[in-house]
Each structure stands twice: as C-alpha cells, then as structure tokens.
N, C-alpha and C. Protein backbone atom coordinates (compact mmCIF):
# COMPACT_ATOMS: atom_id res chain seq x y z
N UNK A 1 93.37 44.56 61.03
CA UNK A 1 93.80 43.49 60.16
C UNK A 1 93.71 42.18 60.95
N UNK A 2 92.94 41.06 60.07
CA UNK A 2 92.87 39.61 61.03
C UNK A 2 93.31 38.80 59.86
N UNK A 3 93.30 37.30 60.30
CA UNK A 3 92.93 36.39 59.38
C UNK A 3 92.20 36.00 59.37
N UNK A 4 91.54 35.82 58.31
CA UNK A 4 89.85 35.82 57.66
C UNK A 4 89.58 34.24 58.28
N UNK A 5 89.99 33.15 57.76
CA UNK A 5 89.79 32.29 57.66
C UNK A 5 90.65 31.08 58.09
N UNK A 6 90.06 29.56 58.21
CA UNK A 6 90.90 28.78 58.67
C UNK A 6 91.26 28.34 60.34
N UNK A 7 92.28 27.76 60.10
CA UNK A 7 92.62 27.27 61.69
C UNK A 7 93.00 28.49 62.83
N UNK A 8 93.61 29.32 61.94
CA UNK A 8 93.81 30.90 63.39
C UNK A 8 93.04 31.80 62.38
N UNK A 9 91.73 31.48 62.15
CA UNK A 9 90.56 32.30 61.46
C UNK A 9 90.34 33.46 62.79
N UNK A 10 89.91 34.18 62.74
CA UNK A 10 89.90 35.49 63.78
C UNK A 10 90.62 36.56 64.28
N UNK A 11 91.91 35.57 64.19
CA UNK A 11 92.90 36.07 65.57
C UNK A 11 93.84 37.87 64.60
N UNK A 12 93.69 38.53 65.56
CA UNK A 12 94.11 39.63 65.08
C UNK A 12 95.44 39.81 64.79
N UNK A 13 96.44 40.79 63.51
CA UNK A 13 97.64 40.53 63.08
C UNK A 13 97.70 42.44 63.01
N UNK A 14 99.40 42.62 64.11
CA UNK A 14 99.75 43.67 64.06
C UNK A 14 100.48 44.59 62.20
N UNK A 15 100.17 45.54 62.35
CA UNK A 15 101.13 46.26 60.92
C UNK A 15 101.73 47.12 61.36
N UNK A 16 102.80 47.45 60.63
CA UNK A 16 103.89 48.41 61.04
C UNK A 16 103.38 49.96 60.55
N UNK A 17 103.19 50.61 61.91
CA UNK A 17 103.00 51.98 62.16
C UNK A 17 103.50 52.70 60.76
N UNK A 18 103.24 53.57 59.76
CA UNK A 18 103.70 54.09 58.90
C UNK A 18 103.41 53.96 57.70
N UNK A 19 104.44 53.95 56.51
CA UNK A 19 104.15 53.61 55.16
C UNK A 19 105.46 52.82 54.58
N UNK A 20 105.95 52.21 55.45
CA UNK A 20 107.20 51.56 55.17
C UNK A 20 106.53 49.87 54.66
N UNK A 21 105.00 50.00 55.12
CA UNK A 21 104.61 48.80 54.41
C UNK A 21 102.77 48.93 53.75
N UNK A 22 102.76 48.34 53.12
CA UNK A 22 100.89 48.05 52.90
C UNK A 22 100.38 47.19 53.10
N UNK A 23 100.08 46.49 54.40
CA UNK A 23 99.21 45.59 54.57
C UNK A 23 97.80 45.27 53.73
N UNK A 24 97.73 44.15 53.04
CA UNK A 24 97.13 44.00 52.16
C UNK A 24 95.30 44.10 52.75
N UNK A 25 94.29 44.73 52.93
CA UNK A 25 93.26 44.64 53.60
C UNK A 25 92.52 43.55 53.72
N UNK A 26 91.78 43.25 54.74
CA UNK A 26 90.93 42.52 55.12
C UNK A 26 90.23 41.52 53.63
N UNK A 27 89.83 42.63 53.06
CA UNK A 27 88.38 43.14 51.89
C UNK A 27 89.26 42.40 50.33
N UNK A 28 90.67 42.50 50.35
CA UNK A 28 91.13 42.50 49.63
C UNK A 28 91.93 41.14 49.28
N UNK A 29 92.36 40.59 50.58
CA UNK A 29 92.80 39.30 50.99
C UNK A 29 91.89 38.60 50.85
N UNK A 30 90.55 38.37 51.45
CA UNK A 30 89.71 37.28 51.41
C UNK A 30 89.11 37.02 49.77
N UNK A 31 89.36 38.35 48.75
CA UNK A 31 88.64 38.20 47.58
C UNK A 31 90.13 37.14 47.03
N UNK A 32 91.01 37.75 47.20
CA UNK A 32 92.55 37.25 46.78
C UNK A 32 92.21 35.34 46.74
N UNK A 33 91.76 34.73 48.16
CA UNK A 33 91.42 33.42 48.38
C UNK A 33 90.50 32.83 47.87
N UNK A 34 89.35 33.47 47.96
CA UNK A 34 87.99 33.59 47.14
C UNK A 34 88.59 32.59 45.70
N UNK A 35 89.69 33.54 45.07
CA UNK A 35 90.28 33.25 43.74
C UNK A 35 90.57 31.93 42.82
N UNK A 36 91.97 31.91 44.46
CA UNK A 36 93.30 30.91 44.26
C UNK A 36 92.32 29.88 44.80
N UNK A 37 91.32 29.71 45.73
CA UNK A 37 90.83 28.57 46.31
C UNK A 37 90.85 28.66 47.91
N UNK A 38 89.81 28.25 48.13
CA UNK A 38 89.46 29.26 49.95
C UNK A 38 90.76 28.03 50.44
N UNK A 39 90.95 26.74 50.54
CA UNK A 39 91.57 26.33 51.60
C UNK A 39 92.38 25.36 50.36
N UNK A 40 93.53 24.61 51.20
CA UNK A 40 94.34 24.24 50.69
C UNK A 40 94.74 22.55 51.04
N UNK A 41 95.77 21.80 50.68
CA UNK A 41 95.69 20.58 50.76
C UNK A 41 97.44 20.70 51.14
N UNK A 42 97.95 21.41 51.94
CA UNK A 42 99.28 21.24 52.07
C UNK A 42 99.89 22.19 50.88
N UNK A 43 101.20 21.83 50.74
CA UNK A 43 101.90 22.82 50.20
C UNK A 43 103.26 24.03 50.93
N UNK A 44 103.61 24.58 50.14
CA UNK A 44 104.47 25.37 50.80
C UNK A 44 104.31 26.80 49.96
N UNK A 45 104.22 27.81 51.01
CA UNK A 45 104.23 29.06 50.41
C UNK A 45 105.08 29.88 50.20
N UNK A 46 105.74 30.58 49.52
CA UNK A 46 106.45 31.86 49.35
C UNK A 46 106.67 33.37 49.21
N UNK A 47 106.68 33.88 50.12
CA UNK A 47 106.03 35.30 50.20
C UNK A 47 107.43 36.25 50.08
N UNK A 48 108.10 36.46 48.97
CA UNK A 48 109.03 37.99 48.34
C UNK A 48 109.76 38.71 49.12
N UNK A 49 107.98 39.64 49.43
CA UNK A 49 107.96 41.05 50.02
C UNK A 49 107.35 40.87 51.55
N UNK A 50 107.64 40.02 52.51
CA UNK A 50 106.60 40.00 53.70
C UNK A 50 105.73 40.93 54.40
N UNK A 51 106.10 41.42 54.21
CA UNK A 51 105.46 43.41 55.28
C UNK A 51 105.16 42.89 56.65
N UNK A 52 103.96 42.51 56.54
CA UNK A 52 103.51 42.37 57.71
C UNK A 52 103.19 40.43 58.13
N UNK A 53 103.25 39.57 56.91
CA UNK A 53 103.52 38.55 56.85
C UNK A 53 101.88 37.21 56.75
N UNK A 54 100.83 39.28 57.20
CA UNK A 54 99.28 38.38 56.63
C UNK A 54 99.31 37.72 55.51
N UNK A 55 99.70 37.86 54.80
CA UNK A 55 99.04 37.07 53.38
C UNK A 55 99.85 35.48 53.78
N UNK A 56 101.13 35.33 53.81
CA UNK A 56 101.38 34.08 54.18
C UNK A 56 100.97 33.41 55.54
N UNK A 57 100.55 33.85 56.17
CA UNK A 57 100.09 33.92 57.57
C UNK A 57 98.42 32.79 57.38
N UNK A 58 97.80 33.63 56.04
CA UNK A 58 96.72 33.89 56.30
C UNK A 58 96.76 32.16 55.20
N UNK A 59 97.92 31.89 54.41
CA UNK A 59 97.73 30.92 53.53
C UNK A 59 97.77 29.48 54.35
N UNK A 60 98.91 29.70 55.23
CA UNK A 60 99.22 28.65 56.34
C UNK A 60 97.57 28.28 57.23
N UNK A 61 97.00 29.34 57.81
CA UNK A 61 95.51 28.89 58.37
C UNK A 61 94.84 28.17 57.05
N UNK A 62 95.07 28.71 55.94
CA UNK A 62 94.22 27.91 55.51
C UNK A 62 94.33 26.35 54.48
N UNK A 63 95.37 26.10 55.27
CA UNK A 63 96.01 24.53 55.10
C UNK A 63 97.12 24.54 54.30
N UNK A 64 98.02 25.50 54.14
CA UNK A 64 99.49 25.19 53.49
C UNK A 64 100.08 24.75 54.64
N UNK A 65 100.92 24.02 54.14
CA UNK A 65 102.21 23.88 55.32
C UNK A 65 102.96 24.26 55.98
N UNK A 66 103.67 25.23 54.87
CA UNK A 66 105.23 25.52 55.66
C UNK A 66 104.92 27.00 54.77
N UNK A 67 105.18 28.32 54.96
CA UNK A 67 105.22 29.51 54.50
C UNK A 67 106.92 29.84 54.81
N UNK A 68 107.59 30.56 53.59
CA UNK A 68 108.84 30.81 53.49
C UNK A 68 108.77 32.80 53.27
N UNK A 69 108.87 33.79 54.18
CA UNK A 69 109.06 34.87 54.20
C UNK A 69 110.36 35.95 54.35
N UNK A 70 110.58 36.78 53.16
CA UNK A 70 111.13 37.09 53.11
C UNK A 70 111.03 38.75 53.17
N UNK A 71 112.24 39.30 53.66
CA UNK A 71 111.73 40.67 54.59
C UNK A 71 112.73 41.36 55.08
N UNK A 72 113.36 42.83 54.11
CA UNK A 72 114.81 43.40 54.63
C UNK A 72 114.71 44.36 55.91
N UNK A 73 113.35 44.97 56.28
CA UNK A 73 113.36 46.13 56.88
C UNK A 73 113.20 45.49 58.71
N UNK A 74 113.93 45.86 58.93
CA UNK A 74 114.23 45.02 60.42
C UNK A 74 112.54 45.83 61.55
N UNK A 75 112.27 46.71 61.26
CA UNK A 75 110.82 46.56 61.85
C UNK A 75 109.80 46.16 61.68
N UNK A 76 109.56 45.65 60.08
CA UNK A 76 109.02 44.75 59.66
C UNK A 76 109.17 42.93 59.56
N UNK A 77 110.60 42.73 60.14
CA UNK A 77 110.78 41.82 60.63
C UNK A 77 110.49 41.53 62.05
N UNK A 78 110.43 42.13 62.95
CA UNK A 78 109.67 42.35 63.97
C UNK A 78 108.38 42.12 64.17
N UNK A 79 107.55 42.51 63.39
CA UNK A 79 106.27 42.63 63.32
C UNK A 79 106.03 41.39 62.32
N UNK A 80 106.47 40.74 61.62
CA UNK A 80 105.94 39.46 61.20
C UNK A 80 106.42 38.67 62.44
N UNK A 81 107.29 38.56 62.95
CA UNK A 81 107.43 37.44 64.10
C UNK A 81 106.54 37.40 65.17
N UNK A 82 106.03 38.80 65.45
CA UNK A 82 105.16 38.99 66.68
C UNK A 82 103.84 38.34 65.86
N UNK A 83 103.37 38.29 64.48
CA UNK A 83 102.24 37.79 64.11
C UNK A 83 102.77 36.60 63.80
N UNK A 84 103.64 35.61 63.71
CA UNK A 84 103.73 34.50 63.69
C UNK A 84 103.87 34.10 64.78
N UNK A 85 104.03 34.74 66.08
CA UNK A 85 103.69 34.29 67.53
C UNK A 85 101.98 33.90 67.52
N UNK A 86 101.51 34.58 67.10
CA UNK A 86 100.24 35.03 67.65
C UNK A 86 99.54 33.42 66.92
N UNK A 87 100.23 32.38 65.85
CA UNK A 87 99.72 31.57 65.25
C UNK A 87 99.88 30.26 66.13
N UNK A 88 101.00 30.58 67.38
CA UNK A 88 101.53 29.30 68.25
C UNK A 88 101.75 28.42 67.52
N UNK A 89 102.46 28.47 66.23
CA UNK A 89 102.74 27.37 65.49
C UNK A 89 104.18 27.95 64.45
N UNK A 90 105.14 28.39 65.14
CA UNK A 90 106.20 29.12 64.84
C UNK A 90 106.91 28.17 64.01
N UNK A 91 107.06 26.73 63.77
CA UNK A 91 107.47 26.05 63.22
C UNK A 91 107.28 25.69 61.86
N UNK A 92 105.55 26.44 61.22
CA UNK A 92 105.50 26.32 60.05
C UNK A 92 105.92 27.49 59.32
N UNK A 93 106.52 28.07 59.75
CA UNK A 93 107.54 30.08 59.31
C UNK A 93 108.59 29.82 59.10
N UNK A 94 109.13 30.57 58.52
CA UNK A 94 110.70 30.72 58.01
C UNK A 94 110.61 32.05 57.57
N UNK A 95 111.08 32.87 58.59
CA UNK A 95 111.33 34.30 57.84
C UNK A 95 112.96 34.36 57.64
N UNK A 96 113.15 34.99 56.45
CA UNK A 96 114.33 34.77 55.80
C UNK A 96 114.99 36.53 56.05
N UNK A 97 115.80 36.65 56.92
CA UNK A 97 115.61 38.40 57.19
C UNK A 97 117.12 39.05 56.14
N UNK A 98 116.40 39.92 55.30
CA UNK A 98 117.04 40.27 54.33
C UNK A 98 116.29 40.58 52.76
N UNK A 99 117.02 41.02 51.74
CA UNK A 99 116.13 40.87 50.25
C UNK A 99 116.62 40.10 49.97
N UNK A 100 114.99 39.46 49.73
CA UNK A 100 114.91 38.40 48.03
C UNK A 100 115.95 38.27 47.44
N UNK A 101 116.35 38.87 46.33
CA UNK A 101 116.97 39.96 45.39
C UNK A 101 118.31 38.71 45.50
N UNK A 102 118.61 39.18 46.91
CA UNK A 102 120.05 39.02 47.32
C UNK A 102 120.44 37.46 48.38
N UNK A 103 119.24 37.37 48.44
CA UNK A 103 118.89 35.95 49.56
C UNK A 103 118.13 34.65 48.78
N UNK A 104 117.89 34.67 47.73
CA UNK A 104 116.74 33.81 46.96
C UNK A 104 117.45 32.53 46.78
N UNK A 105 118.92 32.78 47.05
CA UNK A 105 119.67 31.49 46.42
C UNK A 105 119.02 30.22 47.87
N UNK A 106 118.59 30.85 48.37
CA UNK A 106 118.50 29.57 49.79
C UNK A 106 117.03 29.09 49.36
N UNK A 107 116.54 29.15 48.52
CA UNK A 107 115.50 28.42 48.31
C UNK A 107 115.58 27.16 47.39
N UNK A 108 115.43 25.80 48.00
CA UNK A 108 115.88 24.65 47.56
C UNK A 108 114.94 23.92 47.25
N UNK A 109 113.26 24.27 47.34
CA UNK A 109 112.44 23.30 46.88
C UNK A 109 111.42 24.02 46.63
N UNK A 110 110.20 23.19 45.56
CA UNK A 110 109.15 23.53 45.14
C UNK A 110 108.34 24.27 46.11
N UNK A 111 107.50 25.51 45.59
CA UNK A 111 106.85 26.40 46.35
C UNK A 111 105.58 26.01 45.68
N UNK A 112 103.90 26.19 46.20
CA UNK A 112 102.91 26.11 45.69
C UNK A 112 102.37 27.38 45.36
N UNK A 113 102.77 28.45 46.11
CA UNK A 113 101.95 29.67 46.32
C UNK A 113 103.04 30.71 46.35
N UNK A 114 102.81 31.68 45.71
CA UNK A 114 104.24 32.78 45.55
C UNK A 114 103.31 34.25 45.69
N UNK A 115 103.41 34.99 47.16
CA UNK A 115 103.19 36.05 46.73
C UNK A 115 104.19 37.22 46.79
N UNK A 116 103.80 37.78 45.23
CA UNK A 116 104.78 39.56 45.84
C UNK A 116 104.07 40.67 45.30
N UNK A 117 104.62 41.42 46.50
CA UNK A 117 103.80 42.49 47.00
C UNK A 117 105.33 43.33 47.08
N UNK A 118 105.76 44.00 46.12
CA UNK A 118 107.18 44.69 46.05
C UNK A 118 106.68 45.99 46.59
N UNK A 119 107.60 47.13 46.95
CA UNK A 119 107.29 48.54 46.98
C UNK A 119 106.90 48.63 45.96
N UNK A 120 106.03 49.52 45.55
CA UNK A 120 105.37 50.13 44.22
C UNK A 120 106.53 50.32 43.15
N UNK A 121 107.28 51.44 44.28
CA UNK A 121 108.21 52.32 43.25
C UNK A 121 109.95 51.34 42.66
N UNK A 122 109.28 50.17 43.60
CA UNK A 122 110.57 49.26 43.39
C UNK A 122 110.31 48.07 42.62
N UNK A 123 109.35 48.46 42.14
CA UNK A 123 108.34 47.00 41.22
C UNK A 123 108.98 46.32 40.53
N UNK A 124 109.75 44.95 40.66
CA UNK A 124 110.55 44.26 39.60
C UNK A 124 109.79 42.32 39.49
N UNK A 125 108.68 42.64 39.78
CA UNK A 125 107.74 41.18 39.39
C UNK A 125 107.83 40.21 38.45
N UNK A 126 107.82 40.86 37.14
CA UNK A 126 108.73 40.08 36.03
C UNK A 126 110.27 39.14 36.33
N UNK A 127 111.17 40.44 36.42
CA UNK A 127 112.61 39.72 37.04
C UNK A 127 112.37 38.81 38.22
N UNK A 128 111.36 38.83 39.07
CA UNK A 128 111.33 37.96 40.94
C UNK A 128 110.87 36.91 39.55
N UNK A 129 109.62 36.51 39.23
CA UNK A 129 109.49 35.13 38.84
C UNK A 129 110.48 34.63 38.08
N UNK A 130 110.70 35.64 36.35
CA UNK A 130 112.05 35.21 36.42
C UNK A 130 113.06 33.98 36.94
N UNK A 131 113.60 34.64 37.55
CA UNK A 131 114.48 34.52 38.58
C UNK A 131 114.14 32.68 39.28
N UNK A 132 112.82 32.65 39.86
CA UNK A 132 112.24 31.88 40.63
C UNK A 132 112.23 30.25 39.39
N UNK A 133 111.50 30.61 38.57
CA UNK A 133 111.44 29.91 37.52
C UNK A 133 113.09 28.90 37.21
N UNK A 134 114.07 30.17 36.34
CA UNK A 134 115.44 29.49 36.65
C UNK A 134 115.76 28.81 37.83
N UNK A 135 115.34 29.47 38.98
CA UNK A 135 116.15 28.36 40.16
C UNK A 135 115.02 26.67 40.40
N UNK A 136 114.49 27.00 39.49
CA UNK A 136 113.42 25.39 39.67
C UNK A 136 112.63 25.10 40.37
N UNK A 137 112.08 26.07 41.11
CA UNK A 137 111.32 26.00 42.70
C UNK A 137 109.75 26.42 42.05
N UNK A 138 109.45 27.14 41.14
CA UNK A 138 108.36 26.84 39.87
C UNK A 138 107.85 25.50 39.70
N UNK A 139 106.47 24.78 39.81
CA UNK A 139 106.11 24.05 39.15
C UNK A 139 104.76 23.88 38.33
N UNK A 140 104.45 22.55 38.50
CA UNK A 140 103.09 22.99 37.43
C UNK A 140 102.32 22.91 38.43
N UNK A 141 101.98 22.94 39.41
CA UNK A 141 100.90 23.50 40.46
C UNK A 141 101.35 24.88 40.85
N UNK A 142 102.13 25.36 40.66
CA UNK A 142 102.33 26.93 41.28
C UNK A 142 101.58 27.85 40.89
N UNK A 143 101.02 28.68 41.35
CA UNK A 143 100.28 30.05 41.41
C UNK A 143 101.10 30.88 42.07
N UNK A 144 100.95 32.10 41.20
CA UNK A 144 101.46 33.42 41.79
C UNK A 144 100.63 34.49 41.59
N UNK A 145 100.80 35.30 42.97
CA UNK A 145 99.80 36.18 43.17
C UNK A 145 100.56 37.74 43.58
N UNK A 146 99.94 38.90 42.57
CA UNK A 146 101.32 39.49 42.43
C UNK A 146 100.18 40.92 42.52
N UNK A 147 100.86 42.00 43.39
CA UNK A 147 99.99 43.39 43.94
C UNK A 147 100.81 44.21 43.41
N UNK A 148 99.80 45.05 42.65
CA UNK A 148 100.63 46.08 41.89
C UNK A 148 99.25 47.78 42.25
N UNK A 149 100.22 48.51 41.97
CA UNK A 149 99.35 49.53 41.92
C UNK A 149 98.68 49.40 40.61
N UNK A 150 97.43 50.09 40.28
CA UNK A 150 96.64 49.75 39.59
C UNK A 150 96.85 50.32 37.58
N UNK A 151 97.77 51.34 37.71
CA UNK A 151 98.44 51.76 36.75
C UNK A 151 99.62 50.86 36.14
N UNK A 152 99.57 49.78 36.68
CA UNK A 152 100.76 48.71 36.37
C UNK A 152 100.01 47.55 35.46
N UNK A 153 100.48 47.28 34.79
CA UNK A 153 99.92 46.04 33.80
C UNK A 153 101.00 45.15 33.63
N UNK A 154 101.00 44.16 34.27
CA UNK A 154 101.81 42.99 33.99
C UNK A 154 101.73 42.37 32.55
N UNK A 155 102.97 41.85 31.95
CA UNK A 155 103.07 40.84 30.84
C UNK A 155 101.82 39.31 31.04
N UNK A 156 101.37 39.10 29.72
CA UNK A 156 100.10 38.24 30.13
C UNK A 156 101.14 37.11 29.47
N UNK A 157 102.38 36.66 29.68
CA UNK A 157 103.19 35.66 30.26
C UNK A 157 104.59 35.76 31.00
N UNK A 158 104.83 34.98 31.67
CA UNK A 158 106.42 35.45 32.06
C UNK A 158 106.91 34.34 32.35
N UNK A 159 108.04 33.47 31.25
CA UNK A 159 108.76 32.30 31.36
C UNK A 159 107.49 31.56 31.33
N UNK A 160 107.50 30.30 32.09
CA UNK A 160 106.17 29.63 31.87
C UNK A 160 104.98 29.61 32.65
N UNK A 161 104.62 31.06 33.14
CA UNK A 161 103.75 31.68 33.67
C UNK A 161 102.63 32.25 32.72
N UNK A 162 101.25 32.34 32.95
CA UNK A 162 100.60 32.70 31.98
C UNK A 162 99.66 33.66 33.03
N UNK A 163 99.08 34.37 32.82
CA UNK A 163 98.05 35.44 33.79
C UNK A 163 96.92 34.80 33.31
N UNK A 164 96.15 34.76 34.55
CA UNK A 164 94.93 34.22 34.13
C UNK A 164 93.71 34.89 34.50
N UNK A 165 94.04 36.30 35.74
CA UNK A 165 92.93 37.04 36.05
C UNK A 165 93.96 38.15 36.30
N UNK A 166 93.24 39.34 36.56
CA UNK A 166 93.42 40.57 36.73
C UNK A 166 92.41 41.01 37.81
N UNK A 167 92.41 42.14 38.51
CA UNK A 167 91.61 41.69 39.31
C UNK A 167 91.85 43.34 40.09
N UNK A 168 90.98 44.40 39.83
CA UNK A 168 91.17 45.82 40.35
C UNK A 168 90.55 46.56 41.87
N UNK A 169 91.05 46.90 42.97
CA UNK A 169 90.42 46.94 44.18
C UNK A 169 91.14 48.11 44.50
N UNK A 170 90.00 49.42 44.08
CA UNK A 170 90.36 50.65 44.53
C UNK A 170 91.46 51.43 43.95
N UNK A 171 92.66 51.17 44.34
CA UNK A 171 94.36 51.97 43.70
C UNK A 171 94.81 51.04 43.97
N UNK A 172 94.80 49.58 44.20
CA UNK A 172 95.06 48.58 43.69
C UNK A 172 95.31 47.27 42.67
N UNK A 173 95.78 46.45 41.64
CA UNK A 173 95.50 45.34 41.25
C UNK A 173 95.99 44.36 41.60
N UNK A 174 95.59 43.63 41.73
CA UNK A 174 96.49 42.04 42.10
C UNK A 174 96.08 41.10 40.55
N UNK A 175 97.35 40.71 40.02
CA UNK A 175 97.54 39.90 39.05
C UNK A 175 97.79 37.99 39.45
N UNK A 176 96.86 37.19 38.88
CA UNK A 176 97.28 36.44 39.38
C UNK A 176 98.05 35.37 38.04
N UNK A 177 98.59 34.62 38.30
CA UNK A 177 99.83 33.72 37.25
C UNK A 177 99.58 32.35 37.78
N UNK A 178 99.43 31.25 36.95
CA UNK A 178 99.78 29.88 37.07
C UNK A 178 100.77 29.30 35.92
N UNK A 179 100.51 28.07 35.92
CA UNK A 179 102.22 27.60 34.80
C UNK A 179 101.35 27.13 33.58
N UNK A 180 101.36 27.60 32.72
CA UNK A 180 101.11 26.87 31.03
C UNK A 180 101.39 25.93 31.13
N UNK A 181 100.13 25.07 31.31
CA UNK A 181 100.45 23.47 30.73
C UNK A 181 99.82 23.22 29.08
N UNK A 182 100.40 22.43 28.71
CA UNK A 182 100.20 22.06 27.37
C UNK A 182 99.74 20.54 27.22
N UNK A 183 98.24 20.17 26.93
CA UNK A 183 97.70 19.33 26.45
C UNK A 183 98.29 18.75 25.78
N UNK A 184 98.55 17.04 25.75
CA UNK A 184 99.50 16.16 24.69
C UNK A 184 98.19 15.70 24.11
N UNK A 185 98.39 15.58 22.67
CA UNK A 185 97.11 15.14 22.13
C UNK A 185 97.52 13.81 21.37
C-alpha cells in the first residue's frame, strides 16, 4: 500500500496485520481520485472510519489541507500515526482516537471531503451523514465517498445529499454523494 499521488506521491503506508481493518487498495484508491478530482485546492477532509488512515493521507498529498481522522481500535490508531509520520507533516492530522458515533460532537467546521469506510457488518452510512448534515459541517462543496460491500445499495439521497456515481471493484462498491444544489431560475 502507497500513496499514489501528489506531494508524498510514492512513499509507502503500513496496514494493520489482520482483518480488524481493509485498507482500501492501491487499484481502488487511485480510481476513487480519478472520480472526485485527481488534486485539490485546499480544503479539509474527514475520514469516519480511519483504518489505516490512506485514504485521508492520500487526500492531504493531494492538496487538501487539514485531514480530521477518526479511529476506536487502539492498533489502528497506531498505525495511522506511524503513516502520518511517514508524511513529516504531522500538523495537517488530527486523529480523533475513539468512535465517530460517540466523538462527532468535536467537529466545529466545514469539511470538503468525507470518507466512510464503516465495518461491513456495522454499516450505518445513512445515520453518519445524517448526523454530519444536522451538525452543519455539510456544505455545498462537500463530497462524500462511502465503501460498502458490494451487496449494499445506498439511498440515491440522504438529507441533502444526492448519489451521483456508483462505482463496483471486485466485492467492493464505493458510492459517491455531493449536496443538491438547486438552480434559481
């Protein structure tokens, strides 16, 4: 596992030994960017489910600002810090150690980029934006980018989220969401 692209384009990113996480692949991440837009203009990211902390890792190289990670399993908190070492730029991270769920209230400002990547069997994607939406940190530039096993079909809206691709890789899908804007005529 590396990051594809960007300012720490190359540099290799550890995953936690086991199945306590799924590092999102190489193959699978770069199509993910491909998507949302290879590079970025600033911003701030939000990442749920961190695992291993590539995907926000990988958003920050490619010109977000500040990435906000969140992450209950204390060896997986481990292992995102050792890959946010590896970026020598520890200052644009915030790993938040704990669940979402139960920790979300500390999020106080607009996010550009939201990914979650829940356990399969703990899948509550609907309720996380939800949730995100009410606390106001939603705007009309936000994208969300949301990994589901491939037997999962997300709602094609949620609050003022609308799906705009679908997108199938193997026993995978990743759904992606931006905000319904409405043309004033």
């Amino acid at each position: 596992m590396r990051i594809i692209s960007g300012e720490y384009g190359g540099r290799h990113l550890k995953a936690l030994a086991g199945d306590i996480t799924r590092p999102t692949t190489d193959k699978v991440k770069e199509s993910i960017f491909n998507i949302i837009g290879p590079y970025f203009d600033g911003g701030i990211c939000l990442d749920l489910y961190g695992g291993s902390g590539g995907l926000s890792i990988e958003a920050v190289s490619r010109g977000m600002d500040f990435a906000i990670l969140f992450e209950k399993d204390r060896k997986a908190q481990a292992i995102i810090q050792e890959n946010i070492a590896i970026t020598k730029e520890p200052e644009k991270f915030q790993l938040i150690k704990g669940d979402c769920k139960k920790l979300g209230h500390k999020l106080n400002k607009p996010v550009h980029l939201i990914f979650l990547d829940p356990p399969y069997k703990q899948q509550t994607i609907e309720q996380d934006l939800l949730k995100l939406i009410d606390q106001g940190v939603v705007t009309e530039d936000t994208i969300a980018v949301c990994e589901t096993d491939k037997s999962i079909y997300l709602p094609t809206t949620i609050g003022c989220l609308s799906q705009w691709k679908r997108q199938e890789y193997g026993t995978i899908a990743v759904t992606f969401y931006h905000v319904i804007t409405h043309d004033k005529e």
